[in-house]
N, C-alpha and C. Protein backbone atom coordinates (compact mmCIF):
# COMPACT_ATOMS: atom_id res chain seq x y z
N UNK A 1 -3.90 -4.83 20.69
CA UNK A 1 -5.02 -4.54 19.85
C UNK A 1 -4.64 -4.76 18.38
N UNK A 2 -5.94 -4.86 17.82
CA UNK A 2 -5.31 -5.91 16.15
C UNK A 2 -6.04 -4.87 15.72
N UNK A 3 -5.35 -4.39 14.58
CA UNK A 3 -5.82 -3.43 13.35
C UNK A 3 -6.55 -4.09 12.14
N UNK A 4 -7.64 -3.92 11.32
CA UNK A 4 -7.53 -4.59 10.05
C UNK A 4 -8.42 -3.55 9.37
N UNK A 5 -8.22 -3.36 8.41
CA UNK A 5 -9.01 -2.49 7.41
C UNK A 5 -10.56 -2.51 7.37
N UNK A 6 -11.58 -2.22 7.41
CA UNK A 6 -13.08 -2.33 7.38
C UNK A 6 -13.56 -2.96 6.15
N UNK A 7 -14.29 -3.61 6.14
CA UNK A 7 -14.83 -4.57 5.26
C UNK A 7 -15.37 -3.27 4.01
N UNK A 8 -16.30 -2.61 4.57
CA UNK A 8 -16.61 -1.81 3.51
C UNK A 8 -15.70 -0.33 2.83
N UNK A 9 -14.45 -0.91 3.37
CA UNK A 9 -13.29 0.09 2.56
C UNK A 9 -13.11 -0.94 1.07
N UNK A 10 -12.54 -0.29 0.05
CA UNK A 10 -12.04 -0.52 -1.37
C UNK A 10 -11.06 0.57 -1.37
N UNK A 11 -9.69 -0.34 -1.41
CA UNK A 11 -8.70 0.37 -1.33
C UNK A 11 -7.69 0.14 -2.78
N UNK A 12 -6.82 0.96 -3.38
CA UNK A 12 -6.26 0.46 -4.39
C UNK A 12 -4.37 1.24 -4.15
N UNK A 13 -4.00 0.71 -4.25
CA UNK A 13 -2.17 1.26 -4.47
C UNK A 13 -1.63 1.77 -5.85
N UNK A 14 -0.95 3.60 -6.06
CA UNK A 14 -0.53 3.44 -6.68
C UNK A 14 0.68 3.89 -6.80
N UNK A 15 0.87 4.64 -8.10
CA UNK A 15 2.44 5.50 -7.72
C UNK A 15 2.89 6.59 -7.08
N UNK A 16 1.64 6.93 -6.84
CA UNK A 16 1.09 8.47 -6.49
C UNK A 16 0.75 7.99 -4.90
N UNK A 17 0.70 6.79 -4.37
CA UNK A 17 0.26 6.42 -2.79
C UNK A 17 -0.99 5.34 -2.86
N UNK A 18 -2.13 5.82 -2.21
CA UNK A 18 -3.46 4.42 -1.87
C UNK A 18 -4.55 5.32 -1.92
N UNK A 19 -5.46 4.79 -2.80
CA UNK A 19 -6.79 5.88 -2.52
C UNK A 19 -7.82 4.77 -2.12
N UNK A 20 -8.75 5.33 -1.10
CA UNK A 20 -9.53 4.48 -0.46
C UNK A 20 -11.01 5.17 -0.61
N UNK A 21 -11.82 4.43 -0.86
CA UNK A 21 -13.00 4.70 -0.67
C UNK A 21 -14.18 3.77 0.19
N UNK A 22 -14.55 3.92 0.93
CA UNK A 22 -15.41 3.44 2.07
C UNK A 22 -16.81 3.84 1.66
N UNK A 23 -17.81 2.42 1.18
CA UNK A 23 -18.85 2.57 0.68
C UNK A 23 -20.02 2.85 1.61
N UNK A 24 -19.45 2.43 3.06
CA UNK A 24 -20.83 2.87 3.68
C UNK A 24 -20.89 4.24 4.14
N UNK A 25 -20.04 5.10 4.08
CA UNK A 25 -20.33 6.69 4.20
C UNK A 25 -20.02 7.35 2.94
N UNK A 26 -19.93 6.77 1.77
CA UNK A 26 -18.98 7.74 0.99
C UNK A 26 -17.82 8.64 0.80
N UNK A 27 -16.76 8.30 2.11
CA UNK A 27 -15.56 9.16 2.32
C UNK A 27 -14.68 8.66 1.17
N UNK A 28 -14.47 9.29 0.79
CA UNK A 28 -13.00 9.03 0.07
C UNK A 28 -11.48 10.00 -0.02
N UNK A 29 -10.41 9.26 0.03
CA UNK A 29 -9.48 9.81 0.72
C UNK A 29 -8.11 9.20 -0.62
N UNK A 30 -7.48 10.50 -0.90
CA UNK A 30 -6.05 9.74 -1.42
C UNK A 30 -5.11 10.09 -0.44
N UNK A 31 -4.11 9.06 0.03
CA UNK A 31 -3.08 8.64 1.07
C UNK A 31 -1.55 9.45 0.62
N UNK A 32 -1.11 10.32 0.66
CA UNK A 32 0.22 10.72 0.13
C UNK A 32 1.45 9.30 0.41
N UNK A 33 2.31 9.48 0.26
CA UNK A 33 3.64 8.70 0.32
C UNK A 33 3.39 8.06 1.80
N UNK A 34 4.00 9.08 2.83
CA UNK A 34 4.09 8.76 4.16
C UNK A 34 2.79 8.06 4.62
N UNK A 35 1.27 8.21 4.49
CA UNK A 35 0.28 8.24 4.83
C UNK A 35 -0.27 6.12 4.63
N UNK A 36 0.42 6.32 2.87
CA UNK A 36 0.57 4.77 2.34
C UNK A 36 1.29 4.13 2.73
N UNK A 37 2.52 4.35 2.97
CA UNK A 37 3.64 3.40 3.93
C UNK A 37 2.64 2.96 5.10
N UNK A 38 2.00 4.03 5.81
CA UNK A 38 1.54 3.55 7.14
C UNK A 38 0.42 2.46 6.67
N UNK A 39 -0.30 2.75 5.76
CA UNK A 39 -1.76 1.93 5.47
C UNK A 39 -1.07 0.75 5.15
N UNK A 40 -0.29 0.40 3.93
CA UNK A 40 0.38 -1.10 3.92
C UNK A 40 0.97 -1.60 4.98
N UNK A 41 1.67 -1.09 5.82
CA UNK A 41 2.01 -2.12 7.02
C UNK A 41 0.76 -2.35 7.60
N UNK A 42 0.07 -1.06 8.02
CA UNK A 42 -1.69 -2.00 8.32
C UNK A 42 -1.68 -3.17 7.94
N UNK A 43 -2.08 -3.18 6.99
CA UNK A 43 -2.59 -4.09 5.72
C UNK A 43 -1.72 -5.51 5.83
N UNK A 44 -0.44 -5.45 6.46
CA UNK A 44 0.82 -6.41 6.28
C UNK A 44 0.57 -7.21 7.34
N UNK A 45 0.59 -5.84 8.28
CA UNK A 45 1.07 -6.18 9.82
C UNK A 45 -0.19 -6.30 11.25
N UNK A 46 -0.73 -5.87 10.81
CA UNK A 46 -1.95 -5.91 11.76
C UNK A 46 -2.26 -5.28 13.22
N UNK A 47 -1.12 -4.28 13.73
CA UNK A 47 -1.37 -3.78 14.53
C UNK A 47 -0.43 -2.06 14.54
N UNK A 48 -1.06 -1.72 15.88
CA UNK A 48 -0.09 -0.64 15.80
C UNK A 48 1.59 -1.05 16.09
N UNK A 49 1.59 -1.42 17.14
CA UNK A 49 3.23 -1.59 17.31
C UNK A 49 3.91 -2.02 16.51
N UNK A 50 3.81 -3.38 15.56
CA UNK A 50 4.35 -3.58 14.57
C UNK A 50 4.83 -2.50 13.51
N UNK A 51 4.25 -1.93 13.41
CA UNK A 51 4.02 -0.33 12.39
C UNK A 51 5.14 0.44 12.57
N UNK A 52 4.39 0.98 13.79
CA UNK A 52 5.12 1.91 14.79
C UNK A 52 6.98 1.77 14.64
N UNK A 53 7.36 0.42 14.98
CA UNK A 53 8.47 -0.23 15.03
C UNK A 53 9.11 -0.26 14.29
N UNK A 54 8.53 -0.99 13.13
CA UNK A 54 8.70 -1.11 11.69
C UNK A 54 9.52 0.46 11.07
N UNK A 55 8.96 1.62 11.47
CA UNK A 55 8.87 3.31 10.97
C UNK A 55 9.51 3.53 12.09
N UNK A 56 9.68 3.33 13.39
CA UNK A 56 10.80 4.16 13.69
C UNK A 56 12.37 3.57 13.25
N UNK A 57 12.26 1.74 13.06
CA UNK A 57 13.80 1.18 12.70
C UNK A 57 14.11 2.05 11.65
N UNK A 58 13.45 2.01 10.40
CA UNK A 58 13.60 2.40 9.24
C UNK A 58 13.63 4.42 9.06
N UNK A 59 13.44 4.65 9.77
CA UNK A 59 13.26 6.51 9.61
C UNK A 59 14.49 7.41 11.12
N UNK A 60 14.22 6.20 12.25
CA UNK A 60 14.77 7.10 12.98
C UNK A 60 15.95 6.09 13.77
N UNK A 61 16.32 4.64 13.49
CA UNK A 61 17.37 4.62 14.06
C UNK A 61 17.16 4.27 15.37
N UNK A 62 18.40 4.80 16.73
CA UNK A 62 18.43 5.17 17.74
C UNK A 62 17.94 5.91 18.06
N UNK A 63 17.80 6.78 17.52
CA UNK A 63 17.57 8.35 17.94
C UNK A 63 16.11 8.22 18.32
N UNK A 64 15.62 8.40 19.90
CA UNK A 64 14.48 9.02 20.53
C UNK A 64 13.55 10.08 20.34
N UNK A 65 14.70 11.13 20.21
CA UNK A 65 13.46 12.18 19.84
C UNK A 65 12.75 11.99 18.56
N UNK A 66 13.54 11.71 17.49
CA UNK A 66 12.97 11.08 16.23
C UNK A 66 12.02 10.06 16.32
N UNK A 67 12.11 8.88 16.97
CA UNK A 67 11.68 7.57 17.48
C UNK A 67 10.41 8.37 17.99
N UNK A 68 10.17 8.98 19.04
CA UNK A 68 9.45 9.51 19.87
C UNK A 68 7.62 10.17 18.49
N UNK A 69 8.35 11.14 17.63
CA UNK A 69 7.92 12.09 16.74
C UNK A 69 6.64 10.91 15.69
N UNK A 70 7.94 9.84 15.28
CA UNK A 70 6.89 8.90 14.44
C UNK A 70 5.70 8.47 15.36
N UNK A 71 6.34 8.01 16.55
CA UNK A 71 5.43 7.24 17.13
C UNK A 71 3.71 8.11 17.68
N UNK A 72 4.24 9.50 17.20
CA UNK A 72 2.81 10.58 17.63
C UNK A 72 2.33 10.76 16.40
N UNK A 73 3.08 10.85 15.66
CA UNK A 73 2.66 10.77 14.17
C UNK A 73 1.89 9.28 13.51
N UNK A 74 2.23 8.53 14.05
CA UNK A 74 1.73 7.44 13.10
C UNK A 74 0.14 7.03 14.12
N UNK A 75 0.55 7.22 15.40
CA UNK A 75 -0.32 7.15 16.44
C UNK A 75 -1.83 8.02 15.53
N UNK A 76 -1.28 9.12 15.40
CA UNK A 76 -2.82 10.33 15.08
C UNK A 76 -3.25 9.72 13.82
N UNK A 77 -2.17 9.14 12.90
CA UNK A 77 -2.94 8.60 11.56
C UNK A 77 -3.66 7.79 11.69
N UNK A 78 -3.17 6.88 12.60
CA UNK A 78 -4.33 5.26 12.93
C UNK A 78 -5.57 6.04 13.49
N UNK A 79 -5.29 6.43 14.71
CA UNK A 79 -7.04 7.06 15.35
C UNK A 79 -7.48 8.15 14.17
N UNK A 80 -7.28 8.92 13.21
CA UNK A 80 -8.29 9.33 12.75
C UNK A 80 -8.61 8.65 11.57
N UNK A 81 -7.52 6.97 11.47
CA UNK A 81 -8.26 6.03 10.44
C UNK A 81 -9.16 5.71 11.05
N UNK A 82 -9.05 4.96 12.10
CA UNK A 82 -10.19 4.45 12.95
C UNK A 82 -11.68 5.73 13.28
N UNK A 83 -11.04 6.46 13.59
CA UNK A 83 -12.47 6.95 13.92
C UNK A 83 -13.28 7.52 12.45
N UNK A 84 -12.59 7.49 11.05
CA UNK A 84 -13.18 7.85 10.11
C UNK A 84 -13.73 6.41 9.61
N UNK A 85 -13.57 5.39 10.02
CA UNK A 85 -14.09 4.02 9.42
C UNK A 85 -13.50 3.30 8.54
N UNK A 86 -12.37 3.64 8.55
CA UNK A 86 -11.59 2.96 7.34
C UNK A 86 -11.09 2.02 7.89
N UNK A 87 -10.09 2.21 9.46
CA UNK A 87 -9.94 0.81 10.06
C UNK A 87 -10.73 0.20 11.25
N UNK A 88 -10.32 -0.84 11.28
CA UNK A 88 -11.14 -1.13 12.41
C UNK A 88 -9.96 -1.82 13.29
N UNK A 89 -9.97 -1.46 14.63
CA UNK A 89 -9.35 -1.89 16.21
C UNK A 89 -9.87 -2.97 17.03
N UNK A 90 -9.28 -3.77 17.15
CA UNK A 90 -9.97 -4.57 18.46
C UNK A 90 -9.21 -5.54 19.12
N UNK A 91 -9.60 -6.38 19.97
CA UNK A 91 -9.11 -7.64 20.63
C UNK A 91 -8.31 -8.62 19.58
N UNK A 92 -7.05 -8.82 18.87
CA UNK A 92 -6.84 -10.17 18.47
C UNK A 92 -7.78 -11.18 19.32
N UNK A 93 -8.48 -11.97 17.84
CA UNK A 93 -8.84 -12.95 18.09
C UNK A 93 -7.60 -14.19 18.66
């Protein structure tokens, strides 16, 4: 499944993380540190596993239970991007 940001998000990066605002509901959201790491590999990478992968090489190494932790963690950030409208999921074309 291919990730890509929703057309009607306006997203901006700063030092402080990514604040996004999504014009067709009016949500708006600022991204802390951890939250922005995940949204730019979005943004990079286009799916979950890439991500996923990407954050456990870099945070946990070998180590499983660690490995395990991101992967529930980064998991809940994507679905409640997705189900808030900011990203959108589907079939690679």
């Amino acid at each position: 499944m291919s990730l890509h940001i929703s057309d009607s998000v306006i997203w901006q990066e700063s030092e402080d993380g990514v604040s996004l605002y999504n014009m067709d509901n009016g949500d708006f959201l600022s991204l802390n540190g951890t939250g922005a790491q995940i949204w730019l590999l979005v943004a990079s990478d286009g799916g979950r596993e890439p991500v996923i992968s990407k954050l456990i090489l870099r945070y946990a190494g070998s180590n499983q239970v660690l490995g395990e932790k991101i992967r529930t963690d980064v998991e809940q950030f994507i679905n409640s991007m997705v189900q808030g409208g900011m990203l959108v999921e589907g079939v690679a074309a």
